[in-house]
PDB file of N, CA and C in Angstrom:
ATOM      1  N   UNK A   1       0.846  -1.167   0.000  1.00  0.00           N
ATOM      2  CA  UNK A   1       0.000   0.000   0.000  1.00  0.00           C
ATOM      3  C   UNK A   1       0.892   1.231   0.000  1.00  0.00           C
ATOM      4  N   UNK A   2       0.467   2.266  -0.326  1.00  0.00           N
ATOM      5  CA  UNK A   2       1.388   3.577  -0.709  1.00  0.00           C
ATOM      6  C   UNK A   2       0.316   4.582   0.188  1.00  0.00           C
ATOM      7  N   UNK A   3       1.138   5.745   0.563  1.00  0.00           N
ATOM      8  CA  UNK A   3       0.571   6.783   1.249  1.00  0.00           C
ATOM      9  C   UNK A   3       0.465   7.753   0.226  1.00  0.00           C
ATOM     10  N   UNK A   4      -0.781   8.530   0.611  1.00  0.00           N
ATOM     11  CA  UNK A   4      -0.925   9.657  -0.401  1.00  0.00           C
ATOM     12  C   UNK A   4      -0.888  11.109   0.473  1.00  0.00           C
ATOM     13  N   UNK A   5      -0.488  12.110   0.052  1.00  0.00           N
ATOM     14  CA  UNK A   5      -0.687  13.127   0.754  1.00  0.00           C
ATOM     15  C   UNK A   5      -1.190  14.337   0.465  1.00  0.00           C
ATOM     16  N   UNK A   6      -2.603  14.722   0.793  1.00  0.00           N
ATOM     17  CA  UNK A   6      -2.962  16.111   0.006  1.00  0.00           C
ATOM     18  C   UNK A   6      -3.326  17.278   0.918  1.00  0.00           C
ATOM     19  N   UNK A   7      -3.078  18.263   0.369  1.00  0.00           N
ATOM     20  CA  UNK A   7      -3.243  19.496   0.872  1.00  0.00           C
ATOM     21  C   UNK A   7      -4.472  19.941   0.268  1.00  0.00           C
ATOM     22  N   UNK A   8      -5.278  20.228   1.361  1.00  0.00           N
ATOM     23  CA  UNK A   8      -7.140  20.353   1.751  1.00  0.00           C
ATOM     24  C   UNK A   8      -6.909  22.026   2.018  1.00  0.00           C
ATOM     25  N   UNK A   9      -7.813  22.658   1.202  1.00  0.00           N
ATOM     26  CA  UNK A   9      -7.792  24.002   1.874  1.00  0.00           C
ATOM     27  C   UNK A   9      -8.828  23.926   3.183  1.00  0.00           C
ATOM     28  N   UNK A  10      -8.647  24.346   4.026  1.00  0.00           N
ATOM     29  CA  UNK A  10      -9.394  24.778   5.321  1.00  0.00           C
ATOM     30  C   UNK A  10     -10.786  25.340   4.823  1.00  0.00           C
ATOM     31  N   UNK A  11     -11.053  26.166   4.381  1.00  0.00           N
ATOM     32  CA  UNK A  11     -12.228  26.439   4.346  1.00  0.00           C
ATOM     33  C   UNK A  11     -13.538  25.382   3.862  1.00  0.00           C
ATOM     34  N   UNK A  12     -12.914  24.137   3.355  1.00  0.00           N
ATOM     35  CA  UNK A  12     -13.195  22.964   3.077  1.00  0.00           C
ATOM     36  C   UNK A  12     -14.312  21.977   4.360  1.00  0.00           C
ATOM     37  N   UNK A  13     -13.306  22.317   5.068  1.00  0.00           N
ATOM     38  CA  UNK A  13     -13.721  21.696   6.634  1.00  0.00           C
ATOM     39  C   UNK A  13     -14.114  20.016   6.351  1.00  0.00           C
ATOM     40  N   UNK A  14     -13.181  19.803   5.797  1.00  0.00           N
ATOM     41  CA  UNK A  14     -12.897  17.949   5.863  1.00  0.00           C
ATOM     42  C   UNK A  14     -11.318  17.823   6.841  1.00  0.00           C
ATOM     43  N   UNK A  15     -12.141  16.698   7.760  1.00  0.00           N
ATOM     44  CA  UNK A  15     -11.165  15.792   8.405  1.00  0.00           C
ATOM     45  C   UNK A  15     -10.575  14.752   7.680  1.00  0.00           C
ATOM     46  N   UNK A  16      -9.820  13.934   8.179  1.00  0.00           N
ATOM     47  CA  UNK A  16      -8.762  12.886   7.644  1.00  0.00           C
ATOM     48  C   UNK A  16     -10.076  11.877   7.424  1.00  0.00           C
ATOM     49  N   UNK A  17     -10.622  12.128   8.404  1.00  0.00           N
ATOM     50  CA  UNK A  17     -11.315  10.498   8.363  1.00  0.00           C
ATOM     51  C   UNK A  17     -12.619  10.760   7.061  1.00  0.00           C
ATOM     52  N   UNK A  18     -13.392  11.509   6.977  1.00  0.00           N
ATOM     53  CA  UNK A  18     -14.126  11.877   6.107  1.00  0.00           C
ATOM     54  C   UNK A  18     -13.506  11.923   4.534  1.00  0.00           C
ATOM     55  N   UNK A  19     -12.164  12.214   4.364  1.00  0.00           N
ATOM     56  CA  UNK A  19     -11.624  12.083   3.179  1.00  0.00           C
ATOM     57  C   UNK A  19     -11.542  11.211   2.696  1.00  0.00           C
ATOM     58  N   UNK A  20     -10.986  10.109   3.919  1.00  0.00           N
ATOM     59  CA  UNK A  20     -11.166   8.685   3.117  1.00  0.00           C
ATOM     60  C   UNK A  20     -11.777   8.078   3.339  1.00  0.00           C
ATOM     61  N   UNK A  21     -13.005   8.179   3.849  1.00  0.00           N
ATOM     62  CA  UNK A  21     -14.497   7.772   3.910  1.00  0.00           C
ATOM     63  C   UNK A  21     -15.036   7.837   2.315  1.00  0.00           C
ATOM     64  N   UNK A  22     -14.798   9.126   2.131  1.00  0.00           N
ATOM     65  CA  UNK A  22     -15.130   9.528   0.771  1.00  0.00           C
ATOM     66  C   UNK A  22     -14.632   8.704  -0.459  1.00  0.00           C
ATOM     67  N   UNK A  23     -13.123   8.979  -0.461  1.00  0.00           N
ATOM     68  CA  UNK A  23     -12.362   8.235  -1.485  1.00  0.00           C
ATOM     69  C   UNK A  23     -12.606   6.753  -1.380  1.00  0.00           C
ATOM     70  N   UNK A  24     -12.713   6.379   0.006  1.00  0.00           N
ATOM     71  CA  UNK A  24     -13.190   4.763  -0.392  1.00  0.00           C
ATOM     72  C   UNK A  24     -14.432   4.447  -0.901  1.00  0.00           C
ATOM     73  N   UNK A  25     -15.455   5.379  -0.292  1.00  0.00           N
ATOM     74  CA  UNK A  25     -17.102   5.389  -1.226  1.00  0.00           C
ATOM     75  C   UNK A  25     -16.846   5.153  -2.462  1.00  0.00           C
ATOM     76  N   UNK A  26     -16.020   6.152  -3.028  1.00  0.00           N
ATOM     77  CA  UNK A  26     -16.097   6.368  -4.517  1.00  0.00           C
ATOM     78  C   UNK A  26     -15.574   5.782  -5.268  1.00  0.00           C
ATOM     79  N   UNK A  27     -14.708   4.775  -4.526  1.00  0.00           N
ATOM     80  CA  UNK A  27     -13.681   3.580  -5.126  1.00  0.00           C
ATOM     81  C   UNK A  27     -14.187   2.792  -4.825  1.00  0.00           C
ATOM     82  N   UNK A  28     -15.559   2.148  -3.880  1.00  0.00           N
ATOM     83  CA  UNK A  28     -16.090   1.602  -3.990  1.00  0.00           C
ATOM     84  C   UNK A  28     -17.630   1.426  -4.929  1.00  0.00           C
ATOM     85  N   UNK A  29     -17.820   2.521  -5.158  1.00  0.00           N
ATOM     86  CA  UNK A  29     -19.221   2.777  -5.976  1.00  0.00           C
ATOM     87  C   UNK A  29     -18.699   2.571  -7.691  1.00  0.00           C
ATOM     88  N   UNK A  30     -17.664   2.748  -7.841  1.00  0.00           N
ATOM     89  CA  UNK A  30     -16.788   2.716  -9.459  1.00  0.00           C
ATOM     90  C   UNK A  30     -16.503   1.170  -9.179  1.00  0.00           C
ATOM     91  N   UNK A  31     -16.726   0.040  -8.295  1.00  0.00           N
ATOM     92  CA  UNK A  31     -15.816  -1.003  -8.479  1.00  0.00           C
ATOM     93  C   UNK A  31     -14.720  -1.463  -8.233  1.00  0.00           C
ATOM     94  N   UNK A  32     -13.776  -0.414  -7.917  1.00  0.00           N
ATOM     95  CA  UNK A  32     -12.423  -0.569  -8.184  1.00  0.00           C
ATOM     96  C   UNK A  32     -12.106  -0.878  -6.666  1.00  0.00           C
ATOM     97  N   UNK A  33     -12.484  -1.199  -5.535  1.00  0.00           N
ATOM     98  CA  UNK A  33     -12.453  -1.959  -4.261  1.00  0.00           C
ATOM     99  C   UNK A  33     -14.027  -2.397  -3.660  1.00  0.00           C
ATOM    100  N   UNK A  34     -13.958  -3.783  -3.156  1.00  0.00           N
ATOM    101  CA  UNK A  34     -14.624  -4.669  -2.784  1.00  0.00           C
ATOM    102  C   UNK A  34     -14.843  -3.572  -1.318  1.00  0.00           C
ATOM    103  N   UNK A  35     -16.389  -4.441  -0.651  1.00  0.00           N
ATOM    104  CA  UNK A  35     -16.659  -3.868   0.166  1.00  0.00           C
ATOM    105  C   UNK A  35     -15.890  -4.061   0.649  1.00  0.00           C
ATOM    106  N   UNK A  36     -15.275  -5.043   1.361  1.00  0.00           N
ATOM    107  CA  UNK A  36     -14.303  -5.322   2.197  1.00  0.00           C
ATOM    108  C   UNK A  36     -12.493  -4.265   2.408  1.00  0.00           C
ATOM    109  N   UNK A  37     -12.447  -3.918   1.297  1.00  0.00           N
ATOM    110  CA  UNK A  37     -11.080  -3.132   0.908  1.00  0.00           C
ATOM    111  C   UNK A  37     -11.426  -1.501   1.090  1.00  0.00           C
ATOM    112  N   UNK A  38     -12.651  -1.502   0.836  1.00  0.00           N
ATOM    113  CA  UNK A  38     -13.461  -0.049   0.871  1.00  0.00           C
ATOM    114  C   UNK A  38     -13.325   0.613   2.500  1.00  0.00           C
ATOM    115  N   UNK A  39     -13.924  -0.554   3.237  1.00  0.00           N
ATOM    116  CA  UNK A  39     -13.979   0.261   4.532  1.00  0.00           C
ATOM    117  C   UNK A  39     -12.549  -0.549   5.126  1.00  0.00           C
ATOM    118  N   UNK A  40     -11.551  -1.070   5.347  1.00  0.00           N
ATOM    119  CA  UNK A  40     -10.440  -0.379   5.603  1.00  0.00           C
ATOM    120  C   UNK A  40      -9.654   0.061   5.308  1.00  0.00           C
ATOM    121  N   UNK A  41      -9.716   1.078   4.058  1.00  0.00           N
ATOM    122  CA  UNK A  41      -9.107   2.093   3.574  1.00  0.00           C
ATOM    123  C   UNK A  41     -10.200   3.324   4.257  1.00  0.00           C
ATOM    124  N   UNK A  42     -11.060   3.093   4.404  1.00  0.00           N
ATOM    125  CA  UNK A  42     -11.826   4.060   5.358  1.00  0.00           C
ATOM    126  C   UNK A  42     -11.487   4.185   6.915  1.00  0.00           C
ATOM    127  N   UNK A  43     -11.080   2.812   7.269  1.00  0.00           N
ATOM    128  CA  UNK A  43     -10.740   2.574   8.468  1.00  0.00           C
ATOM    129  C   UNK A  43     -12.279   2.389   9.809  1.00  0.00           C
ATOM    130  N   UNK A  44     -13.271   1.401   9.017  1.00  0.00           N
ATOM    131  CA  UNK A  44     -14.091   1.145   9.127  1.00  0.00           C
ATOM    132  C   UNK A  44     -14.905  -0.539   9.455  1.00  0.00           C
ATOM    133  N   UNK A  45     -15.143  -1.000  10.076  1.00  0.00           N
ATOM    134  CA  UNK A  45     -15.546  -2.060   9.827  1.00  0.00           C
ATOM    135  C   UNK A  45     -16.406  -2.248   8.552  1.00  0.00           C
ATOM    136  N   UNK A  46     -16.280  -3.687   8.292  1.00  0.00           N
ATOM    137  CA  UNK A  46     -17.998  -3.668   7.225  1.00  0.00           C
ATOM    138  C   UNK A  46     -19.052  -2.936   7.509  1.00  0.00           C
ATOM    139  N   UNK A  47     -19.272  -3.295   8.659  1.00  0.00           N
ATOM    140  CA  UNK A  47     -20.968  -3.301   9.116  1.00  0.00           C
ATOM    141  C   UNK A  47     -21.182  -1.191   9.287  1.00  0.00           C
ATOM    142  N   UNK A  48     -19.857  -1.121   9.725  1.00  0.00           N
ATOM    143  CA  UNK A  48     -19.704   0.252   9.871  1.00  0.00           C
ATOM    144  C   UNK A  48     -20.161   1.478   8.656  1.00  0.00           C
ATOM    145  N   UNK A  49     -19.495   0.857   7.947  1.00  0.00           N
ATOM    146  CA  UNK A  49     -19.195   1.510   6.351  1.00  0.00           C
ATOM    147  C   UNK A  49     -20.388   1.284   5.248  1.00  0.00           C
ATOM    148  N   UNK A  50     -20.570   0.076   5.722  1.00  0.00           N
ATOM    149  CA  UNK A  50     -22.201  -0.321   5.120  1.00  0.00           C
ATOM    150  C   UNK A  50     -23.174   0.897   5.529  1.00  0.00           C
ATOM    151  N   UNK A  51     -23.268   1.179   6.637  1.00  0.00           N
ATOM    152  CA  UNK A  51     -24.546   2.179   7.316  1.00  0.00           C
ATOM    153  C   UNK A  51     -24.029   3.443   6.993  1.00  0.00           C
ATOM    154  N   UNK A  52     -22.259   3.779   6.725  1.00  0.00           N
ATOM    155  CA  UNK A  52     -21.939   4.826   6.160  1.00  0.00           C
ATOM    156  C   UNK A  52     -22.465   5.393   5.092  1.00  0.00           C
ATOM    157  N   UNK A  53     -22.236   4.607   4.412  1.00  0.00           N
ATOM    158  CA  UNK A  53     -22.619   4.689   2.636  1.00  0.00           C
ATOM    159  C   UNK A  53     -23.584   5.563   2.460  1.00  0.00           C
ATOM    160  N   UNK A  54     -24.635   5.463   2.940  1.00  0.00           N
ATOM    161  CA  UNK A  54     -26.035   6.391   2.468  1.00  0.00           C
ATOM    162  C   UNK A  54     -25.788   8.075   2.770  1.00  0.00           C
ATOM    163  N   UNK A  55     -24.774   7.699   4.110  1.00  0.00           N
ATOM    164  CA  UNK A  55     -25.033   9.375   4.220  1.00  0.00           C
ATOM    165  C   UNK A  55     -23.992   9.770   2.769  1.00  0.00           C
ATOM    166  N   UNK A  56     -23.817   9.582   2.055  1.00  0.00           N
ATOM    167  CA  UNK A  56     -22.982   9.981   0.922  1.00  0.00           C
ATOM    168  C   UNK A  56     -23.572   9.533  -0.142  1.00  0.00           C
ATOM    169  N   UNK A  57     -24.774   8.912  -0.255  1.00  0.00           N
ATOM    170  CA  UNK A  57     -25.752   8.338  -1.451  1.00  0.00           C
ATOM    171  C   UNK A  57     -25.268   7.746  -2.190  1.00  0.00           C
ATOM    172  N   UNK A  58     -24.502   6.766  -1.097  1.00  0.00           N
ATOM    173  CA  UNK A  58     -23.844   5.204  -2.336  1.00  0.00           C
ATOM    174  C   UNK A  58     -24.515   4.024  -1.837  1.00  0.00           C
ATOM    175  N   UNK A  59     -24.789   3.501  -3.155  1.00  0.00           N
ATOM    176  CA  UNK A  59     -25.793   1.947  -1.878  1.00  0.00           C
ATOM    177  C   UNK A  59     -24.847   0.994  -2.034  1.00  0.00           C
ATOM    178  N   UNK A  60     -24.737   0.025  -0.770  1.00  0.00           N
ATOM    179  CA  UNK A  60     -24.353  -0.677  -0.858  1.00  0.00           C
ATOM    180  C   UNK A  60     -24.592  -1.807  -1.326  1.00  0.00           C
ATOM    181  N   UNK A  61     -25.466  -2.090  -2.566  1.00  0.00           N
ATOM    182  CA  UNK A  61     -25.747  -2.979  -3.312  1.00  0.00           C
ATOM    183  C   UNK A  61     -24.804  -2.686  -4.710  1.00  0.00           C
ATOM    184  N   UNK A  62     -24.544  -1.674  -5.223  1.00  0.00           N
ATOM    185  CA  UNK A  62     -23.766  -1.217  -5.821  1.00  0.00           C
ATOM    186  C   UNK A  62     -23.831  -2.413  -7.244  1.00  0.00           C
ATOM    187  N   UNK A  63     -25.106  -2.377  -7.793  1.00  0.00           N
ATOM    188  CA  UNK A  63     -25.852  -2.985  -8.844  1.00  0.00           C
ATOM    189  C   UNK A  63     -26.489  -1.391  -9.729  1.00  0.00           C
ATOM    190  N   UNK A  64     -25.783  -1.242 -11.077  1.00  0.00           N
ATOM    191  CA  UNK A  64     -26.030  -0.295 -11.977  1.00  0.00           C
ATOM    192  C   UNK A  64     -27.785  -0.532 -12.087  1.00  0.00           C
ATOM    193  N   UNK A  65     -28.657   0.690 -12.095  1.00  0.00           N
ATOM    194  CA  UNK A  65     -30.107   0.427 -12.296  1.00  0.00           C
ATOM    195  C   UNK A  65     -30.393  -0.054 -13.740  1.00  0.00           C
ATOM    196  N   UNK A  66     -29.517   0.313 -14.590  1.00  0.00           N
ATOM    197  CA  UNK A  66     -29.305  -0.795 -15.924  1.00  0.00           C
ATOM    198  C   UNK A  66     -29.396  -2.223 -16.100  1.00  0.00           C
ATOM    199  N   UNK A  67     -28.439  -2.675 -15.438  1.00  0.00           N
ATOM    200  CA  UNK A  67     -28.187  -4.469 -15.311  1.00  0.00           C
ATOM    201  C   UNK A  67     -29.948  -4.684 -14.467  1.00  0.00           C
ATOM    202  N   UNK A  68     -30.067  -3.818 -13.480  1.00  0.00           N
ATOM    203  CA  UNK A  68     -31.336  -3.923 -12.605  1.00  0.00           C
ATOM    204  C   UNK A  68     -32.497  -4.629 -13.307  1.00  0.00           C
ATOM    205  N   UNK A  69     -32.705  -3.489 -14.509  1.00  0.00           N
ATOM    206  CA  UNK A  69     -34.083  -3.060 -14.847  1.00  0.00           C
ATOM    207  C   UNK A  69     -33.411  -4.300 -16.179  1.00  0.00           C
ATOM    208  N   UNK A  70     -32.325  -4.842 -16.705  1.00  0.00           N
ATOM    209  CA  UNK A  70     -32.501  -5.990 -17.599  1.00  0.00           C
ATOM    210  C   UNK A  70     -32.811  -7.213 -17.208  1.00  0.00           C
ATOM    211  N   UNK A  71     -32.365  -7.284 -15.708  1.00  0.00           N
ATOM    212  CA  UNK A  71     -32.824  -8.774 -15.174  1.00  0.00           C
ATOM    213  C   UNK A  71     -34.062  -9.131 -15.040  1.00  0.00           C
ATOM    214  N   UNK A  72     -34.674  -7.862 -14.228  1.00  0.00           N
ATOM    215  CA  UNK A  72     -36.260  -7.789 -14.114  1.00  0.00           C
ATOM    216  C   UNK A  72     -37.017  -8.061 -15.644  1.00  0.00           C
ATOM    217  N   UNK A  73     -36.465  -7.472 -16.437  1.00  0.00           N
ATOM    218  CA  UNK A  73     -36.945  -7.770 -17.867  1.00  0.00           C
ATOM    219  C   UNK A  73     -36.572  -9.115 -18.179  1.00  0.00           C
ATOM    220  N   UNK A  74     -35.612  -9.716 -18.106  1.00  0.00           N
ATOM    221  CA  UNK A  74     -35.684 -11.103 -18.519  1.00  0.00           C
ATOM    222  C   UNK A  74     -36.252 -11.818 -17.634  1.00  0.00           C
ATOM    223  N   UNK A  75     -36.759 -11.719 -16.279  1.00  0.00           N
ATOM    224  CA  UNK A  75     -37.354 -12.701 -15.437  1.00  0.00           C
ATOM    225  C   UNK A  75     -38.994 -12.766 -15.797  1.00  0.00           C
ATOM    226  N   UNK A  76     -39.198 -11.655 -16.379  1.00  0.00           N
ATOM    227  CA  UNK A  76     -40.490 -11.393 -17.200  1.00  0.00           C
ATOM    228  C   UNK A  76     -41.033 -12.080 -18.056  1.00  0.00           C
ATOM    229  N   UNK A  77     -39.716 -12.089 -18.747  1.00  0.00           N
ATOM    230  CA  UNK A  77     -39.943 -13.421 -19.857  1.00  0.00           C
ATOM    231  C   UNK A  77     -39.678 -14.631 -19.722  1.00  0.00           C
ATOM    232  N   UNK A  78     -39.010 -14.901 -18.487  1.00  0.00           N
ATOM    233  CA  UNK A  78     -38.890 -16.771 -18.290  1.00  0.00           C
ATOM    234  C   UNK A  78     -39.997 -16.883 -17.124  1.00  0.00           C
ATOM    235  N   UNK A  79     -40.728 -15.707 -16.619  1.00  0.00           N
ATOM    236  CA  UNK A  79     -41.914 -16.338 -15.779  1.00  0.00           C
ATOM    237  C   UNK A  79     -42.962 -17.320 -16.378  1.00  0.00           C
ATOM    238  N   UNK A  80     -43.349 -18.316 -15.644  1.00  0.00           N
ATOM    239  CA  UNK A  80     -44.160 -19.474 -15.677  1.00  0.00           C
ATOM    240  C   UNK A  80     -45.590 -18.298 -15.610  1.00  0.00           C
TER     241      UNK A  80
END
């Protein structure tokens, strides 16, 4: 793992922990880390980071409403 280091202007009013709350949301909502990798780069448990998520309007189902609304459409058509 590598450290990153950025300079936040103050008037910003983000803490450490909220930054990478954030950056892991958003690396988790793109895919690019598993729930599991998401919240401890957040420094979060699962269960923690799970209930996080919303206040930042990421779900943790993290299923595109695309793929959603095609499954529902094909279950449409293989219903009995």
């Amino acid at each position: 793992m590598r450290t990153l280091t950025l300079e936040i202007p103050d008037n910003i009013n983000l803490d450490d922990k909220e930054a990478a709350m954030l950056l892991a949301g958003k690396l988790y909502e793109q895919g690019r880390l598993s729930l599991g990798q998401a919240a401890a780069l957040a420094g979060y448990s699962k269960k923690t980071f799970m209930e996080l998520l919303g206040n930042y309007n990421i779900s943790v189902f993290n299923y595109p409403v695309e793929e959603l609304d095609k499954d529902i459409e094909n279950a449409k058509k293989y219903r009995s």
